[in-house]
N, C-alpha and C. Protein backbone atom coordinates (compact mmCIF):
# COMPACT_ATOMS: atom_id res chain seq x y z
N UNK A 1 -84.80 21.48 -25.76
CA UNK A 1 -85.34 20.24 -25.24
C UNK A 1 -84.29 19.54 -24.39
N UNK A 2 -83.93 20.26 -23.30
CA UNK A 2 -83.10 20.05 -22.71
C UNK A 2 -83.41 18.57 -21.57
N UNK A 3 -84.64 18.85 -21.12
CA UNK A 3 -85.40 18.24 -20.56
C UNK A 3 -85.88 17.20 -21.29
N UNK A 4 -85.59 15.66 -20.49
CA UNK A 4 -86.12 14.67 -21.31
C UNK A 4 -86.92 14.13 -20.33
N UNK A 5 -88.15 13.72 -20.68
CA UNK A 5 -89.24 12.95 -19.82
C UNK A 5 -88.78 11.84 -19.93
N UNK A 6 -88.79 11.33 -18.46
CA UNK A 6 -88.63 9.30 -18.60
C UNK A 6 -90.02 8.55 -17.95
N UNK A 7 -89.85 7.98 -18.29
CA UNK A 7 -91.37 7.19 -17.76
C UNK A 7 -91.04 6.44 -16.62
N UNK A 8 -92.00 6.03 -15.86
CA UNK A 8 -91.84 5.46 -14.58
C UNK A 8 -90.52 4.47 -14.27
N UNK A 9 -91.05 3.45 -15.28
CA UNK A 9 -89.71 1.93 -15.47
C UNK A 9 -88.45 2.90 -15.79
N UNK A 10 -88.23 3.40 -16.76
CA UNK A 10 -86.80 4.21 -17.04
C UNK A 10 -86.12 4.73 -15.74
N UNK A 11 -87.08 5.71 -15.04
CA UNK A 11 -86.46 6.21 -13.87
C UNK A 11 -85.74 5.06 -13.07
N UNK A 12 -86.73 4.27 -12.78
CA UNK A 12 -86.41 2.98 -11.78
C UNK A 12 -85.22 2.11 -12.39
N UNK A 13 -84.89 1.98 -13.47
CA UNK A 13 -83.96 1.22 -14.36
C UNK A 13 -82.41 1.82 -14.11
N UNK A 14 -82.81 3.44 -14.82
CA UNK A 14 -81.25 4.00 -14.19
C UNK A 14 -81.12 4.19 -12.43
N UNK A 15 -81.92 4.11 -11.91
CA UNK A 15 -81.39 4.52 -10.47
C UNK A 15 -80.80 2.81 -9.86
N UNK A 16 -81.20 1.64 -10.56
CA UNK A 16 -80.92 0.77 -10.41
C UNK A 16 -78.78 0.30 -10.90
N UNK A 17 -79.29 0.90 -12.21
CA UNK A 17 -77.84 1.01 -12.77
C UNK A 17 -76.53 1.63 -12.18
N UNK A 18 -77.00 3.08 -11.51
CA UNK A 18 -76.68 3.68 -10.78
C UNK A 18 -76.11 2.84 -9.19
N UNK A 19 -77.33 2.25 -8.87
CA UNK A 19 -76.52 1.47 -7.71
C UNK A 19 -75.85 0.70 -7.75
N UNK A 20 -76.22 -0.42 -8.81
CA UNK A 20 -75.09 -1.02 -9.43
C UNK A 20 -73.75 -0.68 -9.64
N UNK A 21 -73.67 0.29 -10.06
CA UNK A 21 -72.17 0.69 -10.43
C UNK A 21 -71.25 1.35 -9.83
N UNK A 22 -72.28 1.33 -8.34
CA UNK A 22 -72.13 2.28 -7.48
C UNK A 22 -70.90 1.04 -6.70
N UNK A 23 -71.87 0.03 -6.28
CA UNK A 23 -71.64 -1.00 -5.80
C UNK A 23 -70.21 -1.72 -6.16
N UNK A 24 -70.31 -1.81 -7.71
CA UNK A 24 -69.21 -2.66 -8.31
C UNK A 24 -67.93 -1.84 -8.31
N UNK A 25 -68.09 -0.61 -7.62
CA UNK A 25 -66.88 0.51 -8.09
C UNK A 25 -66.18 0.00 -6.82
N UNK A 26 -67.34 0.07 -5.59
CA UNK A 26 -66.94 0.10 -3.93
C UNK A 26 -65.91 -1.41 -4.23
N UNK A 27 -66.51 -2.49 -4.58
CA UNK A 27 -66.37 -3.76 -4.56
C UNK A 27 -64.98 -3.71 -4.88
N UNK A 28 -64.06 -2.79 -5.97
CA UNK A 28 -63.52 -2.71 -6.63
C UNK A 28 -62.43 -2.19 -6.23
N UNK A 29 -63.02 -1.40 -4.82
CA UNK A 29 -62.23 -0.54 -4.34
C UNK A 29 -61.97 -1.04 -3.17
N UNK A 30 -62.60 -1.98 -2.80
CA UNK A 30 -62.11 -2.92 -1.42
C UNK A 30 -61.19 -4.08 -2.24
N UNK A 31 -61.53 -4.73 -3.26
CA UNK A 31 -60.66 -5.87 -3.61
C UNK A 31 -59.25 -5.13 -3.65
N UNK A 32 -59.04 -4.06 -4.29
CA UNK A 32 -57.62 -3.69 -4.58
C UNK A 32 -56.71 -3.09 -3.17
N UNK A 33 -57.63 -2.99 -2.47
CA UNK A 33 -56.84 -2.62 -0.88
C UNK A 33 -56.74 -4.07 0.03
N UNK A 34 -57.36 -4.97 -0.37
CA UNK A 34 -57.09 -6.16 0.16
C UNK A 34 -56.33 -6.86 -0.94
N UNK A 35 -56.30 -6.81 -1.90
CA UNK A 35 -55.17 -7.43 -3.08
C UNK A 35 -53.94 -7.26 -2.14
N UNK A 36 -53.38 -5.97 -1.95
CA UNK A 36 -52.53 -6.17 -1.52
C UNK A 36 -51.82 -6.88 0.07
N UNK A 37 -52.81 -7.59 0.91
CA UNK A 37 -52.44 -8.35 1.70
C UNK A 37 -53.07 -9.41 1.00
N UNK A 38 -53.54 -10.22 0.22
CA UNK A 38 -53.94 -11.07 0.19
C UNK A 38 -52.92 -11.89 -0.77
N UNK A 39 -51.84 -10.59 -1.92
CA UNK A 39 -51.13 -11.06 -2.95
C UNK A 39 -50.10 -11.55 -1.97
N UNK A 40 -50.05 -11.31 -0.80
CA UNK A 40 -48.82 -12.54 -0.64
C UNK A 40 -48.99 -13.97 0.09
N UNK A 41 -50.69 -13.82 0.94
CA UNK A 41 -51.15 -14.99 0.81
C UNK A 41 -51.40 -15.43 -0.05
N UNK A 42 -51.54 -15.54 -1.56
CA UNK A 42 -51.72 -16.08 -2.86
C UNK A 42 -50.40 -16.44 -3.25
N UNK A 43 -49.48 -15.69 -2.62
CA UNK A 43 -48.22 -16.49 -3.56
C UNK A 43 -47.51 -17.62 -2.34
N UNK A 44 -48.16 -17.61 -1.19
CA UNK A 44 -48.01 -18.11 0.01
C UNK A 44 -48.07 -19.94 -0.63
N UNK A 45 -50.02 -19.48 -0.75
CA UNK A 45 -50.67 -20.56 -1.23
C UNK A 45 -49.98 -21.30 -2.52
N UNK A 46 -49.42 -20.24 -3.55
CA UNK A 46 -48.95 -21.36 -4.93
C UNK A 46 -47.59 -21.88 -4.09
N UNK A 47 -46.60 -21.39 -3.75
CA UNK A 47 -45.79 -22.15 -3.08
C UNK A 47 -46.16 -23.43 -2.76
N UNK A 48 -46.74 -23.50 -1.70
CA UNK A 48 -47.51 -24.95 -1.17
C UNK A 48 -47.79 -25.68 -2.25
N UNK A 49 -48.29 -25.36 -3.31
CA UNK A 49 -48.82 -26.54 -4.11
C UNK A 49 -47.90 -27.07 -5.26
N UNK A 50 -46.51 -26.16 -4.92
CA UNK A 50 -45.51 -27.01 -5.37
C UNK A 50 -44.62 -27.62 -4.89
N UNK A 51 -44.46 -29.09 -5.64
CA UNK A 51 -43.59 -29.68 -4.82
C UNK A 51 -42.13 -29.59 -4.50
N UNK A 52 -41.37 -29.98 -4.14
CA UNK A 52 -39.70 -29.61 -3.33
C UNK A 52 -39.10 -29.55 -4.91
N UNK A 53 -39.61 -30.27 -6.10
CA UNK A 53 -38.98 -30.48 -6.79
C UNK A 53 -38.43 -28.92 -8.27
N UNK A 54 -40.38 -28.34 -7.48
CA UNK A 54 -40.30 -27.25 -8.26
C UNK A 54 -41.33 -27.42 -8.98
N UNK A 55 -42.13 -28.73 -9.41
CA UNK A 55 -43.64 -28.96 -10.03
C UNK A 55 -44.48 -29.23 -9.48
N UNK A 56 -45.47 -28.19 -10.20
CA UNK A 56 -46.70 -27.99 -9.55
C UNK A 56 -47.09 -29.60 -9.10
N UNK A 57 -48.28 -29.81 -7.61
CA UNK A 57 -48.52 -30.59 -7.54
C UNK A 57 -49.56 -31.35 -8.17
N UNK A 58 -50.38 -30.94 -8.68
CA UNK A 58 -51.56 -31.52 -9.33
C UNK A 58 -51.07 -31.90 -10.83
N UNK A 59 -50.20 -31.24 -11.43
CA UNK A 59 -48.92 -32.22 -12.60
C UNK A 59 -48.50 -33.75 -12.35
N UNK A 60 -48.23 -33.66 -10.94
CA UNK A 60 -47.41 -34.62 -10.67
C UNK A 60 -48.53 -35.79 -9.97
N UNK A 61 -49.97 -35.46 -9.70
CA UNK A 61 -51.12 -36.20 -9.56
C UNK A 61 -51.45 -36.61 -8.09
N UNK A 62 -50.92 -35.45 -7.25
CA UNK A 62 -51.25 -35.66 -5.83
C UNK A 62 -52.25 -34.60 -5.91
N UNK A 63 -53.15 -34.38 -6.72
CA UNK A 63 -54.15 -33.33 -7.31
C UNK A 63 -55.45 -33.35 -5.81
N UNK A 64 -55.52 -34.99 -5.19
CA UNK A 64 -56.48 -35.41 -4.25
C UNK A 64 -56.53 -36.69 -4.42
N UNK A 65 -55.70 -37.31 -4.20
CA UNK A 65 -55.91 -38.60 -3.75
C UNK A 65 -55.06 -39.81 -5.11
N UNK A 66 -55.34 -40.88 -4.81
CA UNK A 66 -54.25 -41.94 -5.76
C UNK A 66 -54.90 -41.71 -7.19
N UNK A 67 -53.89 -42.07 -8.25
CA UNK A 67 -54.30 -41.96 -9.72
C UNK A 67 -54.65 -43.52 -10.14
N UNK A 68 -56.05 -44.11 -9.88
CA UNK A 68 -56.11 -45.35 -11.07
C UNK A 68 -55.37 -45.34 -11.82
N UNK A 69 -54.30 -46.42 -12.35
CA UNK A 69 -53.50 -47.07 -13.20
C UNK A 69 -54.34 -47.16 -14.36
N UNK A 70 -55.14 -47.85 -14.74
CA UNK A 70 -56.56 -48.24 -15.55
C UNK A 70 -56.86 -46.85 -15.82
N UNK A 71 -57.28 -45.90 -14.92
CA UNK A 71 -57.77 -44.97 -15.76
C UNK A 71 -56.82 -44.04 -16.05
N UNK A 72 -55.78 -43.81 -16.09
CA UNK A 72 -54.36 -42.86 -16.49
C UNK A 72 -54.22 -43.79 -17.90
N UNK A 73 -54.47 -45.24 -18.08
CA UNK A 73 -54.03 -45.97 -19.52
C UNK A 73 -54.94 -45.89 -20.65
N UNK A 74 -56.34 -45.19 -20.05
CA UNK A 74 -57.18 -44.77 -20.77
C UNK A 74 -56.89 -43.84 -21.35
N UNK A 75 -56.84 -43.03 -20.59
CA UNK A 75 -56.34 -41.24 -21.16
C UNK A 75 -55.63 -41.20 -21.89
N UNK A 76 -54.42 -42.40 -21.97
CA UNK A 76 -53.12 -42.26 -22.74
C UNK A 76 -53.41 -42.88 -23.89
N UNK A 77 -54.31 -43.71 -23.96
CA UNK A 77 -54.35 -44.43 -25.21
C UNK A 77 -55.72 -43.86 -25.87
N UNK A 78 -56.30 -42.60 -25.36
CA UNK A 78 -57.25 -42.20 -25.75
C UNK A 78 -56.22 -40.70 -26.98
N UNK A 79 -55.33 -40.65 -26.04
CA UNK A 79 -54.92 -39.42 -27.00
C UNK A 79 -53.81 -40.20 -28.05
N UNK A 80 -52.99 -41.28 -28.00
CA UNK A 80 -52.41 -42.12 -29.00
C UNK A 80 -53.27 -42.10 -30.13
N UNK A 81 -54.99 -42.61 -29.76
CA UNK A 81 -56.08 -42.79 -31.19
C UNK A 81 -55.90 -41.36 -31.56
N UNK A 82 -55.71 -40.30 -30.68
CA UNK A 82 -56.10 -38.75 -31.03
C UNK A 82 -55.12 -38.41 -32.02
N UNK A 83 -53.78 -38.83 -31.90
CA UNK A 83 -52.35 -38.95 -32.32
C UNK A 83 -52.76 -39.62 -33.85
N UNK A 84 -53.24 -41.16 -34.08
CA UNK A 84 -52.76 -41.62 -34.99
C UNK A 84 -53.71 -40.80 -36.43
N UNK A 85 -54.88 -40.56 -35.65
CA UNK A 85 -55.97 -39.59 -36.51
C UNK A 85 -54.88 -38.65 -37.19
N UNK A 86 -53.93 -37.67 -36.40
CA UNK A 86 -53.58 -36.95 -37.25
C UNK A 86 -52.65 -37.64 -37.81
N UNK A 87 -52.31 -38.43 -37.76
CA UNK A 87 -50.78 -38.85 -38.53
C UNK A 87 -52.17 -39.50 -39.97
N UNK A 88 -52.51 -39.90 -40.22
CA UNK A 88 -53.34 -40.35 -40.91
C UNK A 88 -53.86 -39.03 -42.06
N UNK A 89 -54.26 -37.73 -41.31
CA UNK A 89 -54.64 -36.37 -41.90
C UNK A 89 -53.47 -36.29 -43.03
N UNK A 90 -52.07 -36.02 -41.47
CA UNK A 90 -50.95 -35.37 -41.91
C UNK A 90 -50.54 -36.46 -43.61
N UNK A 91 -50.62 -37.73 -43.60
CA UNK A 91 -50.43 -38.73 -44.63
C UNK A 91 -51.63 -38.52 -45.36
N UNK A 92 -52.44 -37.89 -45.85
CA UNK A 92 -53.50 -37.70 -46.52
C UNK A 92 -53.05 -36.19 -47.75
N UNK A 93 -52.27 -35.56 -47.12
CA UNK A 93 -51.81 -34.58 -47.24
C UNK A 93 -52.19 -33.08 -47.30
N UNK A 94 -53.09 -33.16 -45.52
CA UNK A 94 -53.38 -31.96 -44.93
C UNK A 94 -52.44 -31.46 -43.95
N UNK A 95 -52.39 -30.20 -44.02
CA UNK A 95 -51.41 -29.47 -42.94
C UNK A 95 -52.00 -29.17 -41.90
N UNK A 96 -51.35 -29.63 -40.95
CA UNK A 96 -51.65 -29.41 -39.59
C UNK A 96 -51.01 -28.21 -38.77
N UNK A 97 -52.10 -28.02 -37.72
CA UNK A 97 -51.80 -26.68 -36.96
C UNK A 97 -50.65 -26.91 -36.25
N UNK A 98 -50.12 -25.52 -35.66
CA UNK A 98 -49.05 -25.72 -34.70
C UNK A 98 -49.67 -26.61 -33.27
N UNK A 99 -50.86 -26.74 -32.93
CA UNK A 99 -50.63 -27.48 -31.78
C UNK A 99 -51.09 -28.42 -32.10
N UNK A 100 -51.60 -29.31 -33.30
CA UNK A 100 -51.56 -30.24 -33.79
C UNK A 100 -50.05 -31.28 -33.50
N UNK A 101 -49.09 -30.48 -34.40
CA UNK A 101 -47.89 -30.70 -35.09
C UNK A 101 -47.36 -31.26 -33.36
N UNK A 102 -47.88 -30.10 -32.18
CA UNK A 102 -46.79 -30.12 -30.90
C UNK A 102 -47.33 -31.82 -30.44
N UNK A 103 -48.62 -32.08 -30.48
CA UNK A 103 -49.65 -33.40 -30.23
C UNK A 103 -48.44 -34.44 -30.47
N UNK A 104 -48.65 -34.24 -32.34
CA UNK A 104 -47.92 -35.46 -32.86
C UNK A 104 -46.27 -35.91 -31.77
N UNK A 105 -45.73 -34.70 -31.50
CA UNK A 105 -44.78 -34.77 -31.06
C UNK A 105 -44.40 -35.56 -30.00
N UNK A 106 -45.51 -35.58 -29.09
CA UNK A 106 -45.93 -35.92 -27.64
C UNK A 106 -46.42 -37.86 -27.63
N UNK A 107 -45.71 -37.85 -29.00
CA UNK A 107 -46.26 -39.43 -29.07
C UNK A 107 -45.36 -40.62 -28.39
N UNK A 108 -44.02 -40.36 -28.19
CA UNK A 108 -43.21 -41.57 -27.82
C UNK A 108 -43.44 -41.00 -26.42
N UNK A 109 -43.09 -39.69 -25.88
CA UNK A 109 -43.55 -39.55 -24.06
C UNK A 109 -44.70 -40.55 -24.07
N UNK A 110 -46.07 -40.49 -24.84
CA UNK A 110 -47.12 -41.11 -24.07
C UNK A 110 -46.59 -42.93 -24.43
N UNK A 111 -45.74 -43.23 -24.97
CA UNK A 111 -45.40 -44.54 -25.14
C UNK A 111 -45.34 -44.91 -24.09
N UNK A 112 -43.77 -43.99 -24.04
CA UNK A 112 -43.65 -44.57 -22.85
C UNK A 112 -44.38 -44.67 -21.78
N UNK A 113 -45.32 -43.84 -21.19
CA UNK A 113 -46.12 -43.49 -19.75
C UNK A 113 -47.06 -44.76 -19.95
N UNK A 114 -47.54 -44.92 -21.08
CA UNK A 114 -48.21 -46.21 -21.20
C UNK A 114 -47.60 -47.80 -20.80
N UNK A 115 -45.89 -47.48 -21.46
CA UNK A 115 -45.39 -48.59 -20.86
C UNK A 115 -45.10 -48.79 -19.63
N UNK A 116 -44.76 -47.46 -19.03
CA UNK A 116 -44.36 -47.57 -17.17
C UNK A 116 -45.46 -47.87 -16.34
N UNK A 117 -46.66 -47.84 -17.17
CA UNK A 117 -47.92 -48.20 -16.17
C UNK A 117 -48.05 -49.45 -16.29
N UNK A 118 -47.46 -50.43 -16.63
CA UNK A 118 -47.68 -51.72 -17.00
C UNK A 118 -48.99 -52.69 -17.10
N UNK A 119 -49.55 -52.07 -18.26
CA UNK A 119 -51.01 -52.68 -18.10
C UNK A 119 -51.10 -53.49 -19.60
């Protein structure tokens, strides 16, 4: 039974699959011959988006345009409540994850950023 009958849809299904994969191989096989001129316009491009200083620019919040003051004091005092929650856990006497623990850590930086925004 070497021979397997397929029914109409089956035929049409694998010859579909078939092109498919036909397709995604080609696709596959053009990206990696253009990878290689394009990997140094890509490292062209991350260059640019860092600044002279060496950090990335969208870190440093020239991401597209000015950063609301008001809304940067939100964020900061949104993750302080996020902060005191665990200090509250951690005083309850649950153990916290490692990126919990790194959070808590990150609490006098956001002091301060809160205080340099002077709001």
């Amino acid at each position: 039974m070497s021979d397997v009958v397929r029914s109409k849809n089956a035929a049409k299904n694998a010859k579909k699959k078939a092109k498919a994969a036909a397709a995604k191989k080609a696709a596959a096989e053009e990206a990696a011959a253009a990878g290689d001129a394009s990997g140094a316009a890509r490292e062209e491009r991350a260059g640019k988006l860092q600044e002279p200083g060496g950090a990335p620019a969208a870190a440093a919040g020239a991401g597209g345009g000015a950063v609301d003051p008001a809304k940067e004091a939100k964020k900061i005092q949104k993750k302080l409540r996020q902060i005191e929650q665990l200090e509250e856990k951690q005083a309850g006497g649950t153990t916290l994850e490692d990126t919990q623990l790194a959070k808590l850590a990150t609490k006098a930086d956001l002091v301060a950023q809160l205080a340099a925004l002077d709001l």
